[in-house]
C-alpha atoms as a PDB file:
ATOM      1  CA  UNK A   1       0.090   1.946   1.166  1.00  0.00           C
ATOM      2  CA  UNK A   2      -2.555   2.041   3.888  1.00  0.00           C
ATOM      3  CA  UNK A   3      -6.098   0.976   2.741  1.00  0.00           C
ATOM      4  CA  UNK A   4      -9.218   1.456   4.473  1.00  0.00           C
ATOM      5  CA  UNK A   5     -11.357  -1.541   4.173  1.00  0.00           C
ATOM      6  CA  UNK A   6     -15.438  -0.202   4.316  1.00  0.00           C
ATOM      7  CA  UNK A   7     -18.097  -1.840   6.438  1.00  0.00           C
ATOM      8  CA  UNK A   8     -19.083  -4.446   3.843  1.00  0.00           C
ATOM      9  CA  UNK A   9     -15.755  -5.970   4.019  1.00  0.00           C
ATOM     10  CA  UNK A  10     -14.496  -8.290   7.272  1.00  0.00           C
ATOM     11  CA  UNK A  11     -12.146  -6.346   9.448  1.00  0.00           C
ATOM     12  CA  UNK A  12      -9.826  -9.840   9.841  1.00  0.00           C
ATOM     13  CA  UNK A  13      -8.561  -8.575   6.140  1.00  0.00           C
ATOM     14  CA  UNK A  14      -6.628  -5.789   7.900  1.00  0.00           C
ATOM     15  CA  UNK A  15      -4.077  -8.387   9.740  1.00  0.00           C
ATOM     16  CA  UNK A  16      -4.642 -10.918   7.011  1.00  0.00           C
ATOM     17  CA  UNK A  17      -3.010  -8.466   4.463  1.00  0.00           C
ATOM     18  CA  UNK A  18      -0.331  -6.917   7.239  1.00  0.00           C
ATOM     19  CA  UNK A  19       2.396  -7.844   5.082  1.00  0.00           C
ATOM     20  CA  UNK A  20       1.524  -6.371   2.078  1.00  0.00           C
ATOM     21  CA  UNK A  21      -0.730  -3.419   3.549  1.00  0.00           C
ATOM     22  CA  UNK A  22       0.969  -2.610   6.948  1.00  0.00           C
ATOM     23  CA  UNK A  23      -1.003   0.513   8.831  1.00  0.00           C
ATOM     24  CA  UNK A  24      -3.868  -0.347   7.125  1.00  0.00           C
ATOM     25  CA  UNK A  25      -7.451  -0.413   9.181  1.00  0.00           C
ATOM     26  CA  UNK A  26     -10.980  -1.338   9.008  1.00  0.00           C
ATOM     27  CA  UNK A  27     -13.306   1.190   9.935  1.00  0.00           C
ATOM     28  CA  UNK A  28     -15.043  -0.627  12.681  1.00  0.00           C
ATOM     29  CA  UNK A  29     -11.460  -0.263  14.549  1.00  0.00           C
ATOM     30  CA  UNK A  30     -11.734   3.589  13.175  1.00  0.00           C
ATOM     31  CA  UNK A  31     -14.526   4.184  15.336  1.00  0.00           C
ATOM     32  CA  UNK A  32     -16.379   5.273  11.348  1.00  0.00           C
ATOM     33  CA  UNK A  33     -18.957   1.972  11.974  1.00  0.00           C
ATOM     34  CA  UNK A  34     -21.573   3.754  12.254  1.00  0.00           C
ATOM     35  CA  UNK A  35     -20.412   6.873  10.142  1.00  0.00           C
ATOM     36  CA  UNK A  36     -21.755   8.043   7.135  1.00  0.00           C
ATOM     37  CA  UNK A  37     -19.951   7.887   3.493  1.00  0.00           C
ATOM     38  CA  UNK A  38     -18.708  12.035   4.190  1.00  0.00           C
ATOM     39  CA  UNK A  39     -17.084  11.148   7.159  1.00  0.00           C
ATOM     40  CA  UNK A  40     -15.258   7.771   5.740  1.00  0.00           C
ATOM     41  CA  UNK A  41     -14.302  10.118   2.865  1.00  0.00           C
ATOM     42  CA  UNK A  42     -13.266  12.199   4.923  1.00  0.00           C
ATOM     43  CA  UNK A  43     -10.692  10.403   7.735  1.00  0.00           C
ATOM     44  CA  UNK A  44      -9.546   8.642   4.359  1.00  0.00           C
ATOM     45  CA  UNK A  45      -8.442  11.990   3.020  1.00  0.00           C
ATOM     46  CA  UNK A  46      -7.042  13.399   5.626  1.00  0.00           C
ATOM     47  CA  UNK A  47      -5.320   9.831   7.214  1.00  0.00           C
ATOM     48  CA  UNK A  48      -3.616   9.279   3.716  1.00  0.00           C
ATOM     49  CA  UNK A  49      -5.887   5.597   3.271  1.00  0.00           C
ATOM     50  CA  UNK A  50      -7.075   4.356   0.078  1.00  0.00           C
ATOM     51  CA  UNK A  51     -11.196   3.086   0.313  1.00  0.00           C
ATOM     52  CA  UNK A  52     -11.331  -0.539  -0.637  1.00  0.00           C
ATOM     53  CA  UNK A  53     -15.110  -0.791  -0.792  1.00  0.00           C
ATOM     54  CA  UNK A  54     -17.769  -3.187  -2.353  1.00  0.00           C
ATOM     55  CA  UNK A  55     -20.258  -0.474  -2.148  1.00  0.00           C
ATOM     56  CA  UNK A  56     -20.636   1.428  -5.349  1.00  0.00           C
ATOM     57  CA  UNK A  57     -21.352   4.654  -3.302  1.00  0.00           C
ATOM     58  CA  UNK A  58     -17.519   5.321  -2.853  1.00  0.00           C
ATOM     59  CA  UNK A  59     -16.842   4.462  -6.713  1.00  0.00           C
ATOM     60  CA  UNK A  60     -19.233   7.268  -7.357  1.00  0.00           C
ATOM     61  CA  UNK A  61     -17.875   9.640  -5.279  1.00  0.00           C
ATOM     62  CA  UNK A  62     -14.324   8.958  -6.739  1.00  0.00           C
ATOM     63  CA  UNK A  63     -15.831   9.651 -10.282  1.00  0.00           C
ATOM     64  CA  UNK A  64     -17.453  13.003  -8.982  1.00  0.00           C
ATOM     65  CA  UNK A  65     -14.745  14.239  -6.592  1.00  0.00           C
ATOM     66  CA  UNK A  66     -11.654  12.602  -7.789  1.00  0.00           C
ATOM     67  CA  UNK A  67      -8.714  11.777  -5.528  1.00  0.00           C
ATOM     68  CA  UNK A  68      -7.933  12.125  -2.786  1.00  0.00           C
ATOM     69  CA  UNK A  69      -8.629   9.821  -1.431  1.00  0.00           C
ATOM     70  CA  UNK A  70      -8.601   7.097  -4.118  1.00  0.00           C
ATOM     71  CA  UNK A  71     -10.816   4.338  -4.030  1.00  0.00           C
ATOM     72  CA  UNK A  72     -10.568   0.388  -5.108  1.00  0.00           C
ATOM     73  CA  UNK A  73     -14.068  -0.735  -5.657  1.00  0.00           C
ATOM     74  CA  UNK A  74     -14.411  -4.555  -5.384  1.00  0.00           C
ATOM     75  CA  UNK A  75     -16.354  -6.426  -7.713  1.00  0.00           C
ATOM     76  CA  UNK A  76     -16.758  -9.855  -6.492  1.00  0.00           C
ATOM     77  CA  UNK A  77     -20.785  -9.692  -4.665  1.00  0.00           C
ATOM     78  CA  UNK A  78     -20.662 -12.272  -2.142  1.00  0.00           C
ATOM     79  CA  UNK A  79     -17.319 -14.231  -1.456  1.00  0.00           C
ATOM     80  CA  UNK A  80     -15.609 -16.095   1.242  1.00  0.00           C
ATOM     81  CA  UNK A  81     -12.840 -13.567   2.775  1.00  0.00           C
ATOM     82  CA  UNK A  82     -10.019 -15.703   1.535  1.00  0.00           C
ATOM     83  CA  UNK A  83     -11.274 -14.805  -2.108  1.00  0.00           C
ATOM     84  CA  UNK A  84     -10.970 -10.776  -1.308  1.00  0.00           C
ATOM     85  CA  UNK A  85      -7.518 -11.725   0.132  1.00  0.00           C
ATOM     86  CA  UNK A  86      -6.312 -13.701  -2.532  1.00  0.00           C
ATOM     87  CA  UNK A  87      -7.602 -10.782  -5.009  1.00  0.00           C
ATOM     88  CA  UNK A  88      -6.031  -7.930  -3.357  1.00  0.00           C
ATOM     89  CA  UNK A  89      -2.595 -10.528  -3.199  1.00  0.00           C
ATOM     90  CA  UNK A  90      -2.529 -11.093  -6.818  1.00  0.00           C
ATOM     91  CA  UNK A  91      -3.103  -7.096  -7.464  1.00  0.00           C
ATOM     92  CA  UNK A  92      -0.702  -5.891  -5.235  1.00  0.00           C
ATOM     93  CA  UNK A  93       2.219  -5.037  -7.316  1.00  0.00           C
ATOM     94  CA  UNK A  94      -0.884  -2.916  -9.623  1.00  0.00           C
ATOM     95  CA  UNK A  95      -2.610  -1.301  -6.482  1.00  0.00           C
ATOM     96  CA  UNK A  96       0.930   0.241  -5.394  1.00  0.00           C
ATOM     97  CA  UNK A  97       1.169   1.377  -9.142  1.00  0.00           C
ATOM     98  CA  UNK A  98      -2.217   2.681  -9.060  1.00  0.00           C
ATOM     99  CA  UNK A  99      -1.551   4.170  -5.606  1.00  0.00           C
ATOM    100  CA  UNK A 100       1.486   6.180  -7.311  1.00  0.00           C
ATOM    101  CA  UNK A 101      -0.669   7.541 -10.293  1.00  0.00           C
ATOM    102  CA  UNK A 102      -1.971  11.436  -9.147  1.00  0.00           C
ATOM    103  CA  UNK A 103      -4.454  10.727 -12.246  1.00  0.00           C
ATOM    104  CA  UNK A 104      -5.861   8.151 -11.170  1.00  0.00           C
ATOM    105  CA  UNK A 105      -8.910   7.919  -8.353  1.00  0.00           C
ATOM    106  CA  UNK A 106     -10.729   4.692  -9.055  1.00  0.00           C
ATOM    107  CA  UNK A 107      -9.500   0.906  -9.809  1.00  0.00           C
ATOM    108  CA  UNK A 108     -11.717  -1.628 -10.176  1.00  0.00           C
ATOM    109  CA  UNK A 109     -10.943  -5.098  -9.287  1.00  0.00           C
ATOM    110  CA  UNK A 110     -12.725  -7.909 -10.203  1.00  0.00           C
END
């Protein structure tokens, strides 16, 4: 599973999670910093990555366009990285589930 961490997340969470998420990225190290939400979409689609975003933006687009890619909208406002870490830790074994599922797009952790 390779997830694409958005710009409102820290980009240390791609080696922090390594072990769990290996090929994962962040899209600062995409060269998609300064993109807009189409072209994240996009490079997520077509680079097999799930969107792990706080922004609601993606969570609407999964509603509206479905998967892929899928999303994984965080709900935890602001929060010390080690609390987004933890999170996506103790929903690993349900993000590779949800990862699985063609009918799902959108999971919500909070």
């Amino acid at each position: 599973m390779k997830l694409l961490f958005d710009q409102n997340l820290p980009h240390s969470l791609v080696d922090r999670l390594s072990d769990l998420f290996p090929s994962s990225a962040h899209v600062r190290r995409a060269d998609l910093a300064r993109s807009d939400d189409d072209a994240i979409w996009e490079h997520a689609r077509s680079n097999g990555f799930v969107i792990v975003s706080k922004d609601s933006d993606f969570q609407q687009r999964s509603l509206l366009l479905g998967a892929p890619p899928k999303v994984v909208w965080l709900r935890v406002g602001n929060c010390p990285t080690s609390r987004i870490e933890q999170l996506l830790r103790e929903h690993s074994a349900e993000l590779h589930t949800f990862e699985a599922d063609p009918k799902q797009s959108l999971l919500v952790l909070s």
